[in-house]
Protein backbone atom coordinates (compact mmCIF):
# COMPACT_ATOMS: atom_id res chain seq x y z
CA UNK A 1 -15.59 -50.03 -48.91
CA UNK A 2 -16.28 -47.39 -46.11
CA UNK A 3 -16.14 -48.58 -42.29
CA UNK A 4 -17.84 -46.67 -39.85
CA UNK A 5 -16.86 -47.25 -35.97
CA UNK A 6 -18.82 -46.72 -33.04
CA UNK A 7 -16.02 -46.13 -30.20
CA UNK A 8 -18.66 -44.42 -27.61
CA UNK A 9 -19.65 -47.07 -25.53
CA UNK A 10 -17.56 -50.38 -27.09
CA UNK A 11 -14.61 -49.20 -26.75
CA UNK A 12 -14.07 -45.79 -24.94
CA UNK A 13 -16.75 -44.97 -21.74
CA UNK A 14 -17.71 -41.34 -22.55
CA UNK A 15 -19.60 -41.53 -19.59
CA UNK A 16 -17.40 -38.75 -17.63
CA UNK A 17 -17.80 -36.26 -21.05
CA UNK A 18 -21.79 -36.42 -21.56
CA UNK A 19 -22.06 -35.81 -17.87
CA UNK A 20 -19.57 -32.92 -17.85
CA UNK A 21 -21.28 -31.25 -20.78
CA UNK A 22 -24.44 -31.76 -18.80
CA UNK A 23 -23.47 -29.68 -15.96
CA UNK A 24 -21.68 -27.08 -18.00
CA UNK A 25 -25.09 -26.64 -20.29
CA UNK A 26 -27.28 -26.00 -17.86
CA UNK A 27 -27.81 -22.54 -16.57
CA UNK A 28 -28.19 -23.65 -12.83
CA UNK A 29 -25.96 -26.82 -12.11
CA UNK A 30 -27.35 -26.56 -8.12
CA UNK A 31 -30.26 -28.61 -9.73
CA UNK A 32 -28.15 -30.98 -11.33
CA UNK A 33 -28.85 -34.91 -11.01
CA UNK A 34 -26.37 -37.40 -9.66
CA UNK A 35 -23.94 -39.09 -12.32
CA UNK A 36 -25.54 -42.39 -11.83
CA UNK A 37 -28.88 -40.75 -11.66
CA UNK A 38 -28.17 -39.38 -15.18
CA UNK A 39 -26.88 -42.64 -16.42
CA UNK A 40 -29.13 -44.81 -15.17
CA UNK A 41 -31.28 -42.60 -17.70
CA UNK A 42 -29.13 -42.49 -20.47
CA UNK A 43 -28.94 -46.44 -20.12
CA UNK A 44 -33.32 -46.64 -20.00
CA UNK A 45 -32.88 -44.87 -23.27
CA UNK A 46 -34.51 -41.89 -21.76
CA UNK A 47 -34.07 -38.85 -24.11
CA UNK A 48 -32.23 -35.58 -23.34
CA UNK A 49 -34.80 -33.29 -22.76
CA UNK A 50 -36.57 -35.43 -20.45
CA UNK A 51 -33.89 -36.02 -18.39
CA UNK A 52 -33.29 -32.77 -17.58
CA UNK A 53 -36.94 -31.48 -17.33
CA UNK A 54 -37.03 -32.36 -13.74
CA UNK A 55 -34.07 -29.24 -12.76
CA UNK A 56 -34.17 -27.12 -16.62
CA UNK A 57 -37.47 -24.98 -18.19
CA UNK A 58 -38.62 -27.26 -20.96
CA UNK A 59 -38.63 -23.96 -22.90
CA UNK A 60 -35.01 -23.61 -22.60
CA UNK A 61 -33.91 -27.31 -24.02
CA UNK A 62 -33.44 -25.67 -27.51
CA UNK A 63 -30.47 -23.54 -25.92
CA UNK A 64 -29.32 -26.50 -24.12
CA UNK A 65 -29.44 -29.14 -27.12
CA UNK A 66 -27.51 -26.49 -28.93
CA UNK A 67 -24.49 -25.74 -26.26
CA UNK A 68 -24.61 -29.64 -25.80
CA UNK A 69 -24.13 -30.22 -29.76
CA UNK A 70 -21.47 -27.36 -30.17
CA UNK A 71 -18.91 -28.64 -27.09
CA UNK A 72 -20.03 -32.63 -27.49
CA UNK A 73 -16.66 -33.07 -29.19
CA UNK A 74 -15.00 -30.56 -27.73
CA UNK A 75 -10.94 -31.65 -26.60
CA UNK A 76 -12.00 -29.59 -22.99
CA UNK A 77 -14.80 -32.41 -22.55
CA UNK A 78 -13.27 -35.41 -24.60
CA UNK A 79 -10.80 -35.13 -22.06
CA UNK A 80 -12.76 -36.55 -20.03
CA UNK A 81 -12.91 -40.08 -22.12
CA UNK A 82 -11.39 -43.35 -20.73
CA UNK A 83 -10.40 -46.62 -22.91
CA UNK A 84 -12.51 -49.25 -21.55
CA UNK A 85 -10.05 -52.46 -20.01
């Protein structure tokens, strides 16, 4: 039998890491959206490369996606991850 467990969101609030990688992947953080801005997003089940249209070239999400996917388990940003109470 193989168990797979979820932790992001159930039991740990990676909120603090996805933003963190947010600001560090894009090229121009000045433009960056609030942290509750970004989760409100997240929440609506608004995608990525929506989200940061409105501050990031659409052209450029490739670049981002790919930063974002090579330091999303990174110990520098999973640092960032709280147990929830």
């Amino acid at each position: 039998m193989t168990l797979f467990f979820d932790f992001d969101g159930t039991i740990v609030d990676v909120s603090e890491r996805y933003y963190q990688l947010h600001l560090h992947c894009l090229s121009d953080a000045s433009k960056a959206i609030a942290k509750d801005t970004y989760w409100s997003l997240k929440r609506d089940n608004v995608k990525e490369d929506v989200i940061i249209a409105t501050h990031y070239p659409q052209e450029e999400f490739a670049r981002y996606e790919a930063e974002r996917m090579k330091h999303i388990e990174d110990p520098d940003f999973m640092k960032h991850d709280r147990l929830i109470p």
